[in-house]
C-alpha atoms as a PDB file:
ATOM      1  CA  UNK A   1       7.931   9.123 -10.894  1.00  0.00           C
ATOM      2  CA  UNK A   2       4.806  11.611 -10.290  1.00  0.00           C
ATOM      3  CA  UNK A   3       2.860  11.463  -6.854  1.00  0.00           C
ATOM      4  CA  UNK A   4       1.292   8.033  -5.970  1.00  0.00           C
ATOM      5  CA  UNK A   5      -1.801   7.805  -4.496  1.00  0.00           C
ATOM      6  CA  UNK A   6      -2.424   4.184  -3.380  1.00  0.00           C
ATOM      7  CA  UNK A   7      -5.758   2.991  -2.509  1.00  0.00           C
ATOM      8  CA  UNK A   8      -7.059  -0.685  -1.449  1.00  0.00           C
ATOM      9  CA  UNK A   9      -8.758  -2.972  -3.789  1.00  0.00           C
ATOM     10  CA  UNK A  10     -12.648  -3.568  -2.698  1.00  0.00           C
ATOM     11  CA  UNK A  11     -12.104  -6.808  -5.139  1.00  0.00           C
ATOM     12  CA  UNK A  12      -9.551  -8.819  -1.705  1.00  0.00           C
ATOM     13  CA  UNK A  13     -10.628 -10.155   1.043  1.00  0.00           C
ATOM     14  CA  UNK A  14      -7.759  -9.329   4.277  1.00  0.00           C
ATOM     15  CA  UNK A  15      -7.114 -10.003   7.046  1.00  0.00           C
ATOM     16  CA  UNK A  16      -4.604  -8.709   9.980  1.00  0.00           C
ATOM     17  CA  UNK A  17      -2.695 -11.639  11.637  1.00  0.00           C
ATOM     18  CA  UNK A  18      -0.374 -10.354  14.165  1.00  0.00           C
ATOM     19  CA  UNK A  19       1.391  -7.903  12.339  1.00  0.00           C
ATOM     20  CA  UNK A  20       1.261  -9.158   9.277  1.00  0.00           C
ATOM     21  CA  UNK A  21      -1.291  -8.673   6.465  1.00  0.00           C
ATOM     22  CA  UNK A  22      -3.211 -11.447   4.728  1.00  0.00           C
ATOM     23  CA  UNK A  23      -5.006 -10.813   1.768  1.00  0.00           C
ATOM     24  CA  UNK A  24      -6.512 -12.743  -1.292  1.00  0.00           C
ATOM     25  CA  UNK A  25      -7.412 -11.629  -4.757  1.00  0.00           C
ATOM     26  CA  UNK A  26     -11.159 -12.153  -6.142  1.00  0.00           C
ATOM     27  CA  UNK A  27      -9.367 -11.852  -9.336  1.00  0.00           C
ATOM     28  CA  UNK A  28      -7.489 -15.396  -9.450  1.00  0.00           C
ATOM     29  CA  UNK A  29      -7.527 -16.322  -5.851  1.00  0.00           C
ATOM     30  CA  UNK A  30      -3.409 -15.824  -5.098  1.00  0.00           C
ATOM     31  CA  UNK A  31      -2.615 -14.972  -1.539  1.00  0.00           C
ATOM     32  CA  UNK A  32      -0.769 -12.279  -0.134  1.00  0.00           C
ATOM     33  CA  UNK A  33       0.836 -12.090   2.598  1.00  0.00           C
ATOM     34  CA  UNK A  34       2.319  -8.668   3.892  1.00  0.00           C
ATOM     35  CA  UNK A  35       5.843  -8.034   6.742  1.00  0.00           C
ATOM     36  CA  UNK A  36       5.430  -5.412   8.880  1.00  0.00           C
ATOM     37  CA  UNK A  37       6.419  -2.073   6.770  1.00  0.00           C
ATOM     38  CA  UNK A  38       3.927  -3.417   3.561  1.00  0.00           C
ATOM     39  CA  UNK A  39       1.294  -3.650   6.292  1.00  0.00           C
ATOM     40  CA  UNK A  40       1.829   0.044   7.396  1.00  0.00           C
ATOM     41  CA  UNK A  41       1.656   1.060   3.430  1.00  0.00           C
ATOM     42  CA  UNK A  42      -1.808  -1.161   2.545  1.00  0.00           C
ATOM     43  CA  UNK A  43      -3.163   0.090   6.061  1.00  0.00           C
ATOM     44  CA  UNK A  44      -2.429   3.466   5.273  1.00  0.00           C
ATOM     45  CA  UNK A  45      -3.316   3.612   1.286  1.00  0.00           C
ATOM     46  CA  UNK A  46      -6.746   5.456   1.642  1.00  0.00           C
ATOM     47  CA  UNK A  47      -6.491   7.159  -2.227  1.00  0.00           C
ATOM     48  CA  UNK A  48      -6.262  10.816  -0.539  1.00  0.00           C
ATOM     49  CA  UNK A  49      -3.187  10.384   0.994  1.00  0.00           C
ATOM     50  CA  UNK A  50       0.348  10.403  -1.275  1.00  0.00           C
ATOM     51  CA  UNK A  51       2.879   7.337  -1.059  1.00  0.00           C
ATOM     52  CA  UNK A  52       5.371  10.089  -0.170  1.00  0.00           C
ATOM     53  CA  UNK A  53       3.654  10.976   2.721  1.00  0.00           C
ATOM     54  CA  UNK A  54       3.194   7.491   4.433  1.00  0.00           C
ATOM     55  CA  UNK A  55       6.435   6.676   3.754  1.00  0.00           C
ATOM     56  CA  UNK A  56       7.783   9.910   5.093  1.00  0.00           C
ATOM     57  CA  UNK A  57       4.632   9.819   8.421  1.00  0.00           C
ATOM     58  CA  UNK A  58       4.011   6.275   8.951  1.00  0.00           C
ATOM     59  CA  UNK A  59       7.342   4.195   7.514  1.00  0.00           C
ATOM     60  CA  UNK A  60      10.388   6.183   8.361  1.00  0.00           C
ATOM     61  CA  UNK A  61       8.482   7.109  11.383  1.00  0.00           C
ATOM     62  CA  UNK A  62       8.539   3.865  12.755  1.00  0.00           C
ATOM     63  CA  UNK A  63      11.700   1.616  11.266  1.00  0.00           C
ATOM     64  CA  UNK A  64      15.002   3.589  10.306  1.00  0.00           C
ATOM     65  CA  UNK A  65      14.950   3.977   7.536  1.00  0.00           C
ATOM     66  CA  UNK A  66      15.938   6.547   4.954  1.00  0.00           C
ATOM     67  CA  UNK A  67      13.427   8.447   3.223  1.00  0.00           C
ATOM     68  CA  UNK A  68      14.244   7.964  -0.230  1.00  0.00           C
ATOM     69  CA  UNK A  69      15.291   4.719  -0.126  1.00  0.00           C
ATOM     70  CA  UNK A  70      11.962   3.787   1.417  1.00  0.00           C
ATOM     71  CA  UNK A  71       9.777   5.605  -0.793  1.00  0.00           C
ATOM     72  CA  UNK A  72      11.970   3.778  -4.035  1.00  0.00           C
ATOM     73  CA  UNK A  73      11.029   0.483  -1.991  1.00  0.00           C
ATOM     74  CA  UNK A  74       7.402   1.561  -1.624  1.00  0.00           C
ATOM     75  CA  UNK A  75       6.743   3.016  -5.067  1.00  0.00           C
ATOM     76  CA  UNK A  76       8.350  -0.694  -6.193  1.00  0.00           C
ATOM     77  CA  UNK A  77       5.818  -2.757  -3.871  1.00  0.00           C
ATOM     78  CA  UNK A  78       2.422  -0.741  -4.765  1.00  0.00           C
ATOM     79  CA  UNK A  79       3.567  -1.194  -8.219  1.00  0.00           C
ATOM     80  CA  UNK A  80       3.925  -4.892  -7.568  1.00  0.00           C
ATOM     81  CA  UNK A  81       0.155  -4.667  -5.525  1.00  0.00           C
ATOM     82  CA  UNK A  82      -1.162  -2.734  -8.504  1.00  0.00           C
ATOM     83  CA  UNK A  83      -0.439  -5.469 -11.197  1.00  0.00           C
ATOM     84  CA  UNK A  84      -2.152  -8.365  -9.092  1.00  0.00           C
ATOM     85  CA  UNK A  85      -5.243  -5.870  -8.866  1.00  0.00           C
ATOM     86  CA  UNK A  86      -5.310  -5.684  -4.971  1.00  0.00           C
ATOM     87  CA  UNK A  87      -3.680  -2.079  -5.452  1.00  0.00           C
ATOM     88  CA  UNK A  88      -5.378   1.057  -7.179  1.00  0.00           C
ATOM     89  CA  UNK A  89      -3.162   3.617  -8.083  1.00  0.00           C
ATOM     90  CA  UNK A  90      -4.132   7.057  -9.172  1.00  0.00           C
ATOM     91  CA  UNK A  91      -1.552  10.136  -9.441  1.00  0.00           C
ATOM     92  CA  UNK A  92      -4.429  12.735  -8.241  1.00  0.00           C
ATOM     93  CA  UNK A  93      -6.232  12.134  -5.071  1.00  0.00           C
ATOM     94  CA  UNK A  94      -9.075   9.715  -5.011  1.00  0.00           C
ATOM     95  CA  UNK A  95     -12.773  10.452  -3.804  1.00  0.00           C
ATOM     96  CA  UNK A  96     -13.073   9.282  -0.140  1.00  0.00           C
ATOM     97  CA  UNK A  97     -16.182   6.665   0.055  1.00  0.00           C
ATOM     98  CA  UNK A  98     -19.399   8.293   0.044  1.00  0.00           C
END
């Protein structure tokens, strides 16, 4: 798979609950809710920075875990994100907000 570069849908409405992520899609109203290590990954998908590297900085900093194992997991999950439309996936970097 090429570089990922995951970015949060504007079209949610989240919210942080302990450590645990709740979100809700404008686009049919199904809820979301995030563990701990898909928090890290929606927390840290700007659209700049590449899966690879939060999983390698942020994931398998944290938990251990090994690196491609966790970037197979987290290439599976934004995929999963993407197709409910509360994930925006782009394999160049994406402009930062203006």
């Amino acid at each position: 798979m090429s570089q990922l570069y995951p970015a949060r849908s504007k079209a949610i409405a989240a919210r942080k609950l302990d450590d645990e992520m709740m979100i809700m899609s404008a686009r049919d109203s199904t809820l979301f809710s995030l563990n701990d290590v898909g928090t890290i990954i929606w927390e840290a998908a700007d659209g700049r920075t590449p899966l690879a590297e939060i999983v390698t900085q942020k994931v398998c900093a944290e938990f251990d875990v090994e690196p491609g194992e966790a970037l197979k997991d987290a290439e599976s999950f934004v995929l999963e994100l993407a197709g409910h439309g509360i994930m925006l996936l782009s394999d160049a970097p994406q402009a930062g907000p203006s």
